[in-house]
C-alpha atoms as a PDB file:
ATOM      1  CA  UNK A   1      89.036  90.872 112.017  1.00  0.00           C
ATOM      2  CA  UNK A   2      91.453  90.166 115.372  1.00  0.00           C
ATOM      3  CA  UNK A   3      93.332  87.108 113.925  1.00  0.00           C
ATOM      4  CA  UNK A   4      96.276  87.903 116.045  1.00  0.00           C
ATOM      5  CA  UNK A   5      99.802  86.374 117.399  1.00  0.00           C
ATOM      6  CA  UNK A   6     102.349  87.786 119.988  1.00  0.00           C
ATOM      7  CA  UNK A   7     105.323  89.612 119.290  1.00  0.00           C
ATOM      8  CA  UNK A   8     108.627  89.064 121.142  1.00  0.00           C
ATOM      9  CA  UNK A   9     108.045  91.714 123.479  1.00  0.00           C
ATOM     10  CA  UNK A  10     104.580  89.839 124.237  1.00  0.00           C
ATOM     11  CA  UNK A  11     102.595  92.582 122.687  1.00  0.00           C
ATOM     12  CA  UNK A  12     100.069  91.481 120.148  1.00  0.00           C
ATOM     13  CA  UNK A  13      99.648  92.001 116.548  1.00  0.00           C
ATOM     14  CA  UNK A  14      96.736  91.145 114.293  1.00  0.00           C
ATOM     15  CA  UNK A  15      96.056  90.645 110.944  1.00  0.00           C
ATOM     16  CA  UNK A  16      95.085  94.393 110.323  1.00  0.00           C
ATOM     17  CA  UNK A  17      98.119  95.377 111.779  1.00  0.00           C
ATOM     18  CA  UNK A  18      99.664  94.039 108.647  1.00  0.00           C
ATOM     19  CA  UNK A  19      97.282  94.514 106.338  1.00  0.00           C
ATOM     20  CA  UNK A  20      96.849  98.143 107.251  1.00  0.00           C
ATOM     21  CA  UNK A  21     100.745  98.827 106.978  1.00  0.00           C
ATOM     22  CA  UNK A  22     100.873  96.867 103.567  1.00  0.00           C
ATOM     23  CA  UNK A  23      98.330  99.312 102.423  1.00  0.00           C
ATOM     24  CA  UNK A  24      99.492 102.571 103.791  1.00  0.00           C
ATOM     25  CA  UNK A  25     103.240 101.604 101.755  1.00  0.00           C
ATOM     26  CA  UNK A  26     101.592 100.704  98.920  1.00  0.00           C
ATOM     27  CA  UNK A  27      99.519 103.847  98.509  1.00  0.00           C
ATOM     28  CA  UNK A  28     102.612 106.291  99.899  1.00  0.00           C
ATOM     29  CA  UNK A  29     104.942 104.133  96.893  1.00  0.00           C
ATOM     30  CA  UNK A  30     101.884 105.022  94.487  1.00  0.00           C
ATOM     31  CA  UNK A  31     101.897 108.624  94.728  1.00  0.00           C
ATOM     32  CA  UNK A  32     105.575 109.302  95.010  1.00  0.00           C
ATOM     33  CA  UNK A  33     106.783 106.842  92.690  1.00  0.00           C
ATOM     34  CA  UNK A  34     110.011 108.546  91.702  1.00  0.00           C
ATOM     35  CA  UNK A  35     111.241 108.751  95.326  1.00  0.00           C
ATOM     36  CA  UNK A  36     112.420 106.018  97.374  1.00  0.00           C
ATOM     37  CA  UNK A  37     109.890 105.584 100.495  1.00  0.00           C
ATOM     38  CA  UNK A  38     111.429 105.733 103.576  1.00  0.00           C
ATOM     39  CA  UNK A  39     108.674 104.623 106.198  1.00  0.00           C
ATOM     40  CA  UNK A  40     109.537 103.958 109.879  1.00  0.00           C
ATOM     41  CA  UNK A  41     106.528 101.319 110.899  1.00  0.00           C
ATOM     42  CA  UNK A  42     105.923  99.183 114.125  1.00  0.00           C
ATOM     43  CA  UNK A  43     106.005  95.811 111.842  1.00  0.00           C
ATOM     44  CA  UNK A  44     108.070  93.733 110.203  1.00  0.00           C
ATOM     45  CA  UNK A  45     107.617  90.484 108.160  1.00  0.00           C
ATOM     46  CA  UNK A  46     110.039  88.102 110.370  1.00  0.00           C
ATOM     47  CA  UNK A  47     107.719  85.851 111.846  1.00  0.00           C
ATOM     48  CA  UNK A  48     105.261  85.883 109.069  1.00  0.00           C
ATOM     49  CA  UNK A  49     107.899  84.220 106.594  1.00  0.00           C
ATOM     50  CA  UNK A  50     108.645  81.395 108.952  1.00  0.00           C
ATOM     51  CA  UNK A  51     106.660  78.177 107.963  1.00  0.00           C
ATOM     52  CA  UNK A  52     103.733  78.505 111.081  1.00  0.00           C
ATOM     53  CA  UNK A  53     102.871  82.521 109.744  1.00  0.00           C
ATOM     54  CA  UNK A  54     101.338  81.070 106.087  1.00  0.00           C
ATOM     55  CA  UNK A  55      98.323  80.936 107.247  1.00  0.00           C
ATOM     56  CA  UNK A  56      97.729  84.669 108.608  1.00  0.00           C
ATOM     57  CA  UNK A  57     100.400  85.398 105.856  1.00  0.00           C
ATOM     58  CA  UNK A  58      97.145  84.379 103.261  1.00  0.00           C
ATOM     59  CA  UNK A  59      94.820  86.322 105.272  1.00  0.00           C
ATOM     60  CA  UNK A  60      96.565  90.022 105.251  1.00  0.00           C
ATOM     61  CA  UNK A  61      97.350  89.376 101.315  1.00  0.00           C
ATOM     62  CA  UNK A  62      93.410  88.576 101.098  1.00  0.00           C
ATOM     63  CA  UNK A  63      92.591  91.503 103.362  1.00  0.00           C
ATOM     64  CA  UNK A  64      94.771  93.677 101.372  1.00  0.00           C
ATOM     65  CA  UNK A  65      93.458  92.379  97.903  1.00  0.00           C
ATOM     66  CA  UNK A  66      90.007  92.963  98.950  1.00  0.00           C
ATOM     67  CA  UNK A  67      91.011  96.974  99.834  1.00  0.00           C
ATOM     68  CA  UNK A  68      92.691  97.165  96.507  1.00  0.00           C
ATOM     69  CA  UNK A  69      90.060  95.681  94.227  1.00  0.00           C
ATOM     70  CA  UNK A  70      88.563  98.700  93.288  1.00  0.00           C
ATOM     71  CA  UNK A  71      91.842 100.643  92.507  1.00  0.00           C
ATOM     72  CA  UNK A  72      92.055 101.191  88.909  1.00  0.00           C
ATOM     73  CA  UNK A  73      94.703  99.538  86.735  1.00  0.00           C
ATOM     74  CA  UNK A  74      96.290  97.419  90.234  1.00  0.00           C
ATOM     75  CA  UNK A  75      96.378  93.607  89.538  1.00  0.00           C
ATOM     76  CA  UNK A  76      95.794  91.232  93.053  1.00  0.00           C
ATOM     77  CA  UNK A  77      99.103  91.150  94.831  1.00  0.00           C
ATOM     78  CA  UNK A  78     100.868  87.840  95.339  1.00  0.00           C
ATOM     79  CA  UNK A  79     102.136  87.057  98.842  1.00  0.00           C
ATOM     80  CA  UNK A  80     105.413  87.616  98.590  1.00  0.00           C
ATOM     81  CA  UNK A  81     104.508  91.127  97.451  1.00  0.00           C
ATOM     82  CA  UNK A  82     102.560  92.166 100.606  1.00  0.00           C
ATOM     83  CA  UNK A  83     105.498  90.829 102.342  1.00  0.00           C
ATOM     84  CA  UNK A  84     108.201  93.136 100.689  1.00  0.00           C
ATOM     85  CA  UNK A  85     105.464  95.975 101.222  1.00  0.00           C
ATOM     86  CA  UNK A  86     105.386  95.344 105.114  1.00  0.00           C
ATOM     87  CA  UNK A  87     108.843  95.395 105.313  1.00  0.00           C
ATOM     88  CA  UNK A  88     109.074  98.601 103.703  1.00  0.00           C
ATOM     89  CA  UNK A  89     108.530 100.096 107.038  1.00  0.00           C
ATOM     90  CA  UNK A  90     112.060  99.112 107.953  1.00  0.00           C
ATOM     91  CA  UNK A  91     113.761 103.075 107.954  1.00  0.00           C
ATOM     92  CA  UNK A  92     115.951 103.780 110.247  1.00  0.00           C
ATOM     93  CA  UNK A  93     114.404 107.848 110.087  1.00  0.00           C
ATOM     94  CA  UNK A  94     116.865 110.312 111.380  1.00  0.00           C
ATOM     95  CA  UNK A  95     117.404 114.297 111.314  1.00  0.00           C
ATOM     96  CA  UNK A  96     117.367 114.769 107.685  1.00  0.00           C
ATOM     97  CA  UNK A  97     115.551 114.189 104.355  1.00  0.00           C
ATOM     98  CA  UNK A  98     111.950 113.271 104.543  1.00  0.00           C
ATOM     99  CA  UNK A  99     110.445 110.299 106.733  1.00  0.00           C
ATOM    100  CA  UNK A 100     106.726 109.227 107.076  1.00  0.00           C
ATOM    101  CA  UNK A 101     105.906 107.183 110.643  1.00  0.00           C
ATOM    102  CA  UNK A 102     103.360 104.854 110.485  1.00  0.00           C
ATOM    103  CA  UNK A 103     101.522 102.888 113.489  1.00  0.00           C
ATOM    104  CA  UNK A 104      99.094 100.949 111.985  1.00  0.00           C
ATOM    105  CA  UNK A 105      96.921 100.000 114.251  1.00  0.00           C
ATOM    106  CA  UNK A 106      97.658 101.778 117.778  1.00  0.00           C
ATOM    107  CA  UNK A 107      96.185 100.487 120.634  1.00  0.00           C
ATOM    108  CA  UNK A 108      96.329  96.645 119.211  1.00  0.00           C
ATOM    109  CA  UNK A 109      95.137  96.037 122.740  1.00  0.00           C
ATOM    110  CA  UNK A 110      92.184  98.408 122.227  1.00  0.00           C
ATOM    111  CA  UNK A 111      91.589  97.259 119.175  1.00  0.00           C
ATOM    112  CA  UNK A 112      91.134  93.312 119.770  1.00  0.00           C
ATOM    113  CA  UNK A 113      89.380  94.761 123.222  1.00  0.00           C
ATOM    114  CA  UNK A 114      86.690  96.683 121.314  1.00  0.00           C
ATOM    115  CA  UNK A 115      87.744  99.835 122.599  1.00  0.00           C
ATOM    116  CA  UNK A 116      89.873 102.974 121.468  1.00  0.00           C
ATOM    117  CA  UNK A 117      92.350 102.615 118.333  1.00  0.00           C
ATOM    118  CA  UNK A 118      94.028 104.933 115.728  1.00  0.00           C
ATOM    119  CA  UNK A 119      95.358 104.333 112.472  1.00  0.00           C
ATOM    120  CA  UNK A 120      98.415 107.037 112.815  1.00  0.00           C
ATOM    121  CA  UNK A 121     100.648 108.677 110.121  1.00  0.00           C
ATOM    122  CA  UNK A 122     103.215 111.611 110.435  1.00  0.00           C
ATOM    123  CA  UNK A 123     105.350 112.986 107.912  1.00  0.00           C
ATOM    124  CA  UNK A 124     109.104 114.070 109.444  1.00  0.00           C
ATOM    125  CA  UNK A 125     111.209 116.556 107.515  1.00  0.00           C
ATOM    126  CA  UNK A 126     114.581 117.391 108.315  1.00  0.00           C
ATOM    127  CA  UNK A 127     113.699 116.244 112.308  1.00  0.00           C
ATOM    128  CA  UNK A 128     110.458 118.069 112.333  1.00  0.00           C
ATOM    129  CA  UNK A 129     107.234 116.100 112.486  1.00  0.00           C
ATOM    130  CA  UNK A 130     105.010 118.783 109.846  1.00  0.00           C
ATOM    131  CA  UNK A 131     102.445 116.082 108.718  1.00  0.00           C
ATOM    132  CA  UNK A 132      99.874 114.175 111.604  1.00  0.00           C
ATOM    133  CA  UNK A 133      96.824 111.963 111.134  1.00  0.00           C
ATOM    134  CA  UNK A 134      95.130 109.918 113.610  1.00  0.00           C
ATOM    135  CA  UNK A 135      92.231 107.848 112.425  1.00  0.00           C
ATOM    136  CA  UNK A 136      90.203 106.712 115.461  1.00  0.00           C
ATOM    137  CA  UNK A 137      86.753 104.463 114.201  1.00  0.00           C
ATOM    138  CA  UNK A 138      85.699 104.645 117.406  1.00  0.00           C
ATOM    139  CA  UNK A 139      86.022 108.431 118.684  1.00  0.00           C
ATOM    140  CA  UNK A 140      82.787 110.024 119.158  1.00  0.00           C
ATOM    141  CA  UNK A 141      82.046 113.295 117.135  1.00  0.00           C
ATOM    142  CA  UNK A 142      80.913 115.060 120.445  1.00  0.00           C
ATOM    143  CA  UNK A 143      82.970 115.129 123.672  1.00  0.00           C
ATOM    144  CA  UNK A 144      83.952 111.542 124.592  1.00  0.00           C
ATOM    145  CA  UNK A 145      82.591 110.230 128.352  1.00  0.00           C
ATOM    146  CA  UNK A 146      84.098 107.672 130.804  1.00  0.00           C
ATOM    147  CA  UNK A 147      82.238 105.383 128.964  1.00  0.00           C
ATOM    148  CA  UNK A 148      83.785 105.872 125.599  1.00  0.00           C
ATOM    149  CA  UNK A 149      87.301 104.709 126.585  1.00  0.00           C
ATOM    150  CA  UNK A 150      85.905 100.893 127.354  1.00  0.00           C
ATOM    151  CA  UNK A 151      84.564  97.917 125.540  1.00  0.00           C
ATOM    152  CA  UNK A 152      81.251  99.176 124.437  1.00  0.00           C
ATOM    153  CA  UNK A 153      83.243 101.953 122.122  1.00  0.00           C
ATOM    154  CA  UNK A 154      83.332  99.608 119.446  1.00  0.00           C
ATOM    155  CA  UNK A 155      79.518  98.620 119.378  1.00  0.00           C
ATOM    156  CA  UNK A 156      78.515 102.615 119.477  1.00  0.00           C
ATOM    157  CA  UNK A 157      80.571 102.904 116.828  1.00  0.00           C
ATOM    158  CA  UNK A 158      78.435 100.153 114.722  1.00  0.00           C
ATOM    159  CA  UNK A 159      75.170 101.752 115.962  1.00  0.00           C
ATOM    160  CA  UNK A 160      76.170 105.431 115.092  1.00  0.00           C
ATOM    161  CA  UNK A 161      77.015 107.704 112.129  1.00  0.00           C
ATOM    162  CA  UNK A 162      78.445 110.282 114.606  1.00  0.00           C
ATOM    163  CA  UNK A 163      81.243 108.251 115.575  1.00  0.00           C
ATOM    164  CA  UNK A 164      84.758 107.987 113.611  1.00  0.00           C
ATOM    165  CA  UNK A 165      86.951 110.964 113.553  1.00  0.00           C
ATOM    166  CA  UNK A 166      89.500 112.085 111.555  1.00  0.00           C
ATOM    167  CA  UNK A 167      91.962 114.060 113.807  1.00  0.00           C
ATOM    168  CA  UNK A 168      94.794 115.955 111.444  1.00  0.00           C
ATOM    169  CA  UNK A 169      97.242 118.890 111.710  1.00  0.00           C
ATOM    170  CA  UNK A 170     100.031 120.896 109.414  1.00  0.00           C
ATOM    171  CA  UNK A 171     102.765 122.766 111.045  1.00  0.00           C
ATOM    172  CA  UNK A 172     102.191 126.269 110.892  1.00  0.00           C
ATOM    173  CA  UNK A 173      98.355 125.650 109.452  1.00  0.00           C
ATOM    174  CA  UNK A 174      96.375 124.700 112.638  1.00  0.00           C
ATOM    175  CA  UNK A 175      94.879 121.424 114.181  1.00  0.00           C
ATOM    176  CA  UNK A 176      91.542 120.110 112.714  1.00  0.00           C
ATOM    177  CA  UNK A 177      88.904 117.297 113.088  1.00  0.00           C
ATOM    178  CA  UNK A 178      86.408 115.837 110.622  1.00  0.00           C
ATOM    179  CA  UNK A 179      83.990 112.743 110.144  1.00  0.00           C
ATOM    180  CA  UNK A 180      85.728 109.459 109.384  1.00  0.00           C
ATOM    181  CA  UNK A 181      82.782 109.188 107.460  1.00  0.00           C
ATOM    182  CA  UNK A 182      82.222 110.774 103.676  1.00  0.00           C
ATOM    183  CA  UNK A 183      83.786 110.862 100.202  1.00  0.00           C
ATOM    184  CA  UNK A 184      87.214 113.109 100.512  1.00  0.00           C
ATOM    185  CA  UNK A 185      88.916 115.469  98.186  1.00  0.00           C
ATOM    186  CA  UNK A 186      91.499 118.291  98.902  1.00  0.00           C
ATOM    187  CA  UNK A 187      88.501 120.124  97.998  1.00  0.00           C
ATOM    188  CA  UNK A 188      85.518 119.041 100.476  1.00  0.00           C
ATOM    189  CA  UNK A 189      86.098 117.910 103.753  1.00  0.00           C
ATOM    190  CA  UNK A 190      83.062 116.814 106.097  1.00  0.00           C
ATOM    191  CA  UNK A 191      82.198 118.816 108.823  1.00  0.00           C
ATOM    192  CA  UNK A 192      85.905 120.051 109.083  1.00  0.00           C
ATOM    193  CA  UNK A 193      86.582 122.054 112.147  1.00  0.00           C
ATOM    194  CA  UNK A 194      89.389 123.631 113.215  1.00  0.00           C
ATOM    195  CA  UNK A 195      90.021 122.144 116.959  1.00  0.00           C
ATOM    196  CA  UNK A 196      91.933 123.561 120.047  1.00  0.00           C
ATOM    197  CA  UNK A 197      93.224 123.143 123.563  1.00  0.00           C
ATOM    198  CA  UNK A 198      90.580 123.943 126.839  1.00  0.00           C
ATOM    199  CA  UNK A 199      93.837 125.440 128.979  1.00  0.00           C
ATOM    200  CA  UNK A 200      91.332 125.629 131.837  1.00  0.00           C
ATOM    201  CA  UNK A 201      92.711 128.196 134.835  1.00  0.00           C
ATOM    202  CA  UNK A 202      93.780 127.332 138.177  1.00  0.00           C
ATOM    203  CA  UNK A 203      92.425 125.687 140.673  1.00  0.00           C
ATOM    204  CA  UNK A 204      92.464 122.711 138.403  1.00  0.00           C
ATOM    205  CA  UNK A 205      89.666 120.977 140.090  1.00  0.00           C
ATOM    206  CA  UNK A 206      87.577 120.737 136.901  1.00  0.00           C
ATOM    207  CA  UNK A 207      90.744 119.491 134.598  1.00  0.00           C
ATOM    208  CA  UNK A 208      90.583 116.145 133.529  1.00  0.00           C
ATOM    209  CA  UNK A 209      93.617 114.257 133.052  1.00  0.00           C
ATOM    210  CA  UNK A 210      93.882 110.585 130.775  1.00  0.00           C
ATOM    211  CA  UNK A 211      96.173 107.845 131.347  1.00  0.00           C
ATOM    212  CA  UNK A 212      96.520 104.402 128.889  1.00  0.00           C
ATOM    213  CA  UNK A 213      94.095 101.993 129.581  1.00  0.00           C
ATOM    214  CA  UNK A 214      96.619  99.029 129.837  1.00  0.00           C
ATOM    215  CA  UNK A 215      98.180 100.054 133.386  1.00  0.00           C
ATOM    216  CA  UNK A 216     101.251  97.827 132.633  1.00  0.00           C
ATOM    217  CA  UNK A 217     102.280 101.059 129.858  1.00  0.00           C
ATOM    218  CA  UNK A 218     102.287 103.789 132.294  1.00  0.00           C
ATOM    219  CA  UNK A 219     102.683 104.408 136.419  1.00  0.00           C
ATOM    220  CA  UNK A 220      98.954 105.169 137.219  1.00  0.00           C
ATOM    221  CA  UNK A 221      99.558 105.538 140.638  1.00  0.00           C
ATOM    222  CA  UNK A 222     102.510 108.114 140.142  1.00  0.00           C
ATOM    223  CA  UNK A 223      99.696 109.942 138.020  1.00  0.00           C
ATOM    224  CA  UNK A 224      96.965 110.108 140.205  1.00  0.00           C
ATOM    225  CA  UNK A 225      99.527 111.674 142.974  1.00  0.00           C
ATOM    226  CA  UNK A 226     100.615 114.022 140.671  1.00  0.00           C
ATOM    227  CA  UNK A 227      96.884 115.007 139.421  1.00  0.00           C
ATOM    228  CA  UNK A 228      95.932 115.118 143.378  1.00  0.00           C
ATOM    229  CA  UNK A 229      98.936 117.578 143.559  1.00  0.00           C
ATOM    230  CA  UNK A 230      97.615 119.528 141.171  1.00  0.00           C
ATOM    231  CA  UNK A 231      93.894 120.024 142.085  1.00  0.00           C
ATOM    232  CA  UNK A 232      92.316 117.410 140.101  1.00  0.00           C
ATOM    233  CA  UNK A 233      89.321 116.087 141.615  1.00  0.00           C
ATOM    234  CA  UNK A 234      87.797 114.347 138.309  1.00  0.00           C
ATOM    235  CA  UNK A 235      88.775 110.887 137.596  1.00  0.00           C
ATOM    236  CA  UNK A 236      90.485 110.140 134.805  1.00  0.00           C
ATOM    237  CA  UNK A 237      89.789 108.688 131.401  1.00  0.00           C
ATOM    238  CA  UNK A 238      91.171 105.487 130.082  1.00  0.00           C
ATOM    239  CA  UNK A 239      91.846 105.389 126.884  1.00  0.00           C
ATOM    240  CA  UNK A 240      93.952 103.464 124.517  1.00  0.00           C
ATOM    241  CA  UNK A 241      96.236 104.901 121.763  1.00  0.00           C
ATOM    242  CA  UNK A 242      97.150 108.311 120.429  1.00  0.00           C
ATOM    243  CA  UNK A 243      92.810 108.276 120.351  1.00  0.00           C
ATOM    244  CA  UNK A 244      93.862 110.846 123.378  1.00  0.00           C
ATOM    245  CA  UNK A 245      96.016 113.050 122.067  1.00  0.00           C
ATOM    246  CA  UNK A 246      92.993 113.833 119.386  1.00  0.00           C
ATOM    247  CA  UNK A 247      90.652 114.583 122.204  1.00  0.00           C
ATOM    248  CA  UNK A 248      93.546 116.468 124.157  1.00  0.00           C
ATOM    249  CA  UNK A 249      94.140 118.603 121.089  1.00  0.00           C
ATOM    250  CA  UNK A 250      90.029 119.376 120.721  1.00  0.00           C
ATOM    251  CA  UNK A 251      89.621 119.964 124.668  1.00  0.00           C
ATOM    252  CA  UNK A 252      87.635 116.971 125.707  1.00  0.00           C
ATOM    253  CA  UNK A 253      90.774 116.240 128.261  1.00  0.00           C
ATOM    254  CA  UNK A 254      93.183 118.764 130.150  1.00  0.00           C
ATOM    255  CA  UNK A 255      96.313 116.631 130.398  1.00  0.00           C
ATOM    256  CA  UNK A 256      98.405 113.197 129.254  1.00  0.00           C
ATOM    257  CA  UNK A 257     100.409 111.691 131.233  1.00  0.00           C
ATOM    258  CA  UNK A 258     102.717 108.554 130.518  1.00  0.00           C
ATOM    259  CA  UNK A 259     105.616 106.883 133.153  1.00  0.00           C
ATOM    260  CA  UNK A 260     106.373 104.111 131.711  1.00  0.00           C
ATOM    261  CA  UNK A 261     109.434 101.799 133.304  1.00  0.00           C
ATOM    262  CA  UNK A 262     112.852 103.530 133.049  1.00  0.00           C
ATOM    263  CA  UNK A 263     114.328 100.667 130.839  1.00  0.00           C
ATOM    264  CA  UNK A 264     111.732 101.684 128.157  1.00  0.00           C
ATOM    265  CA  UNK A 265     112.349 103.670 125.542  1.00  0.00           C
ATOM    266  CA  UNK A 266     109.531 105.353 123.209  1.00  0.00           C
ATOM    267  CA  UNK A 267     109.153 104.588 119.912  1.00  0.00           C
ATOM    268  CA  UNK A 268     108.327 107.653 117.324  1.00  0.00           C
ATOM    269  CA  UNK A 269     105.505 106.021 115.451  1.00  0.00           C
ATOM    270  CA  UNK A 270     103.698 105.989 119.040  1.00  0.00           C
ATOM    271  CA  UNK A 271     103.655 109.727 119.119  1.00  0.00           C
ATOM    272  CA  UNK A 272     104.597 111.615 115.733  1.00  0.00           C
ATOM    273  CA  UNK A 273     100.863 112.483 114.515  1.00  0.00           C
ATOM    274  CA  UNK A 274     100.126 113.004 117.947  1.00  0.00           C
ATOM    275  CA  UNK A 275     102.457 115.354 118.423  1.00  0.00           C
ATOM    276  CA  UNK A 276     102.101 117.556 115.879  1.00  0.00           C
ATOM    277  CA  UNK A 277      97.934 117.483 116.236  1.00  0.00           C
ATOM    278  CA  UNK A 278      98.583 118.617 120.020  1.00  0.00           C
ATOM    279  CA  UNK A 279     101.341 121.704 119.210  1.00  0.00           C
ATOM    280  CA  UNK A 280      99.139 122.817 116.230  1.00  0.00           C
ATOM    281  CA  UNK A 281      95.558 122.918 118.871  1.00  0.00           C
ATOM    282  CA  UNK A 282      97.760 125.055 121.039  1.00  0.00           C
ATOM    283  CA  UNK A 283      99.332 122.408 123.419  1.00  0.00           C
ATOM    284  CA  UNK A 284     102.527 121.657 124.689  1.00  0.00           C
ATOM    285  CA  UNK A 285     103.909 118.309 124.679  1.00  0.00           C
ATOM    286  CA  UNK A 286     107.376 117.955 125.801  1.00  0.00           C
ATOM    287  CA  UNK A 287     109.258 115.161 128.801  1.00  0.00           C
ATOM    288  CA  UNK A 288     108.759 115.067 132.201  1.00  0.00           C
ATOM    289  CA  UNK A 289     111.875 117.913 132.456  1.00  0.00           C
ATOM    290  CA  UNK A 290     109.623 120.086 130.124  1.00  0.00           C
ATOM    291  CA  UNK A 291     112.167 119.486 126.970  1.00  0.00           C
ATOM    292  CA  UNK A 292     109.980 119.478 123.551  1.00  0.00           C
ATOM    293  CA  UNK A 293     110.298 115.978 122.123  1.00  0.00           C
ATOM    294  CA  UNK A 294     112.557 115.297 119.683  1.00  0.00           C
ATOM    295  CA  UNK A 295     111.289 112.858 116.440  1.00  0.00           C
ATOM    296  CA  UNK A 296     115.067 113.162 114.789  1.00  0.00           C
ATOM    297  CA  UNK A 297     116.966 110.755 116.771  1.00  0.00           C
ATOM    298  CA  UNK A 298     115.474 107.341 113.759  1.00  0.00           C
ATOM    299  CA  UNK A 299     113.132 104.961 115.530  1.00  0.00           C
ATOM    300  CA  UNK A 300     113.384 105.564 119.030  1.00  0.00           C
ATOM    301  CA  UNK A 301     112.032 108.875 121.481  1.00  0.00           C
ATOM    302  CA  UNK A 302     113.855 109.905 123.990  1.00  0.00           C
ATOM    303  CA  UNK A 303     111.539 110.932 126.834  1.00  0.00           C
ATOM    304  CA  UNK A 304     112.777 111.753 130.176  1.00  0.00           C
ATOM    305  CA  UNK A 305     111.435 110.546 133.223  1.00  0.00           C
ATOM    306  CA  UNK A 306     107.987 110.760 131.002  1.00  0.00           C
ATOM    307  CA  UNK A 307     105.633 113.135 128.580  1.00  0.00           C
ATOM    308  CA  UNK A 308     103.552 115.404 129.517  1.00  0.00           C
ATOM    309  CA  UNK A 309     100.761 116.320 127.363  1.00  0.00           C
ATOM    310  CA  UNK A 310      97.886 119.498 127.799  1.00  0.00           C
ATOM    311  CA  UNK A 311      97.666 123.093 127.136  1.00  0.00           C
ATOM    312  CA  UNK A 312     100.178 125.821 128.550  1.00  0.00           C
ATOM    313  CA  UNK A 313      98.733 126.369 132.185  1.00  0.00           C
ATOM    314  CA  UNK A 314      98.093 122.881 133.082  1.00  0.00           C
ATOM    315  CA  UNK A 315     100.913 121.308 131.383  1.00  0.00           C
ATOM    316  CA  UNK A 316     103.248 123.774 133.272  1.00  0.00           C
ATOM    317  CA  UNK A 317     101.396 122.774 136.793  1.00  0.00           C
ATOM    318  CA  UNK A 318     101.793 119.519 136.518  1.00  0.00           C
ATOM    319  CA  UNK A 319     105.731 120.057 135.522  1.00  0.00           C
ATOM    320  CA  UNK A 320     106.057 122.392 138.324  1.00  0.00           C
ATOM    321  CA  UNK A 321     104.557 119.433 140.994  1.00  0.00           C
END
């Protein structure tokens, strides 16, 4: 499903983008009912309740009807109700009490492309991200290839029951990966496996770095000098959405970089699960001055200059270039 319109910053946003955010609120407002949610999300309802968004506006409240069917004792939500659940994504977050930071679908781009996505979901408390999930469909169960970051991703994914992983992390409890695939309980997990970092030793000539697929997020050039500065002879892998920092933290890749324009700033639900995935698999993750990133200033990152992403020895090379 990539029914999709443009945002005012001329990104796009699809139908599952909606749907999916609908559905993560509804299920977080489910199991903590005596608590108000406060969810920091990517999307808001504003253009769907203008008169031209009724018709995708029908779409996510079937797509989120047709999730829900099977939940036991939930009656078929009306419009206006997915609505109000979208727009529970509206926290401002901040350095205390308890926040979860949802990107829907990351990577839209990827994801209406047929490559690399990631359903992504952190849990902040007190400023600390301690909770990450990424959900990538299309992530490979063995080490990804060049191949894997482009448009084909999608139709291995249809063709294989070893792709789809489940990429997860608790401060202080370690980084792990399992199968997308499989009937979950606290109790059985499959194929869990607890993942971490390939800090490879200089000369970095076998490291392999990653930048964003979309070169209009990120200076590619600036990367590729500073990966030539470093040793790196491999070339990199493109790859949309926090999909990377799940093969970072389980040592497919060496390093992340991102330089996106100075006038940008970073929003947390592009890099809270991420985070926390990569620090708990050994990595470091901090700006382009080596400061640890900081999730407790509400909705926005700031990143200075950049992040850096990989595990101790490459991560300080590349800082020290």
């Amino acid at each position: 499903m990539t029914e999709k319109m443009e945002k005012v910053d001329d990104s796009p946003v699809t139908v599952a983008d909606y749907g999916a955010q609908a559905l993560v609120a509804w299920s977080l407002s489910k199991h903590d009912p005596h608590n108000r949610l406060s969810l920091v999300s990517e999307e808001d309802s504003h253009t769907l309740r203008s008169p031209s968004g009724q018709g995708i506006v029908e779409r996510i409240t079937q797509l989120v009807n047709s999730v829900l069917e099977g939940e036991e004792g939930t009656t078929p939500l009306t419009s206006n109700e997915v609505l109000d659940l979208i727009d529970l994504g509206d926290s401002p977050g901040g350095p205390s009490g308890r926040h979860w930071v949802l990107d829907p679908i990351d990577g839209t781009k990827g994801f209406v492309g047929m490559r690399q996505y990631a359903i992504c979901l952190a849990l902040i408390q007190d400023g600390e991200v301690v909770v990450g999930v990424l959900g990538c469909p299309n992530i490979p169960h063995s080490p990804v290839t060049e191949e894997d970051g482009g448009p084909s991703a999608m139709a291995k994914a249809k063709e294989s029951d070893d792709v789809g992983s489940v990429f997860f992390a608790h401060q202080g409890y370690g980084a792990y990966v399992a199968s997308m695939w499989g009937n979950y309980s606290l109790q059985t997990l499959p194929n869990i496996q607890r993942i971490h970092v390939d800090d490879v030793h200089a000369p970095f000539t076998n490291a392999r770095f990653m930048w964003a697929y979309e070169p209009g997020h990120s200076n590619h050039g600036f990367s590729a000098a500073l990966a030539s500065k470093v040793g790196v002879n491999l070339p990199p892998f493109l790859m949309d959405s926090q999909a990377k920092y799940g093969i970072l933290s389980r040592g497919d890749a060496s390093v992340f970089m991102r330089f996106p324009p100075p006038s940008y700033r970073e929003k947390i639900w592009d890099h809270a699960a991420g985070f926390v995935i990569v620090e708990e698999a050994g990595g470091k993750m901090t700006d382009a001055h080596g400061q640890r990133l900081d999730f407790s200033q509400g909705r926005e990152l700031d990143t200075y200059g950049g992040i850096v992403a990989g595990p101790p020895l490459v991560h300080g090379a590349v800082l020290a270039a």
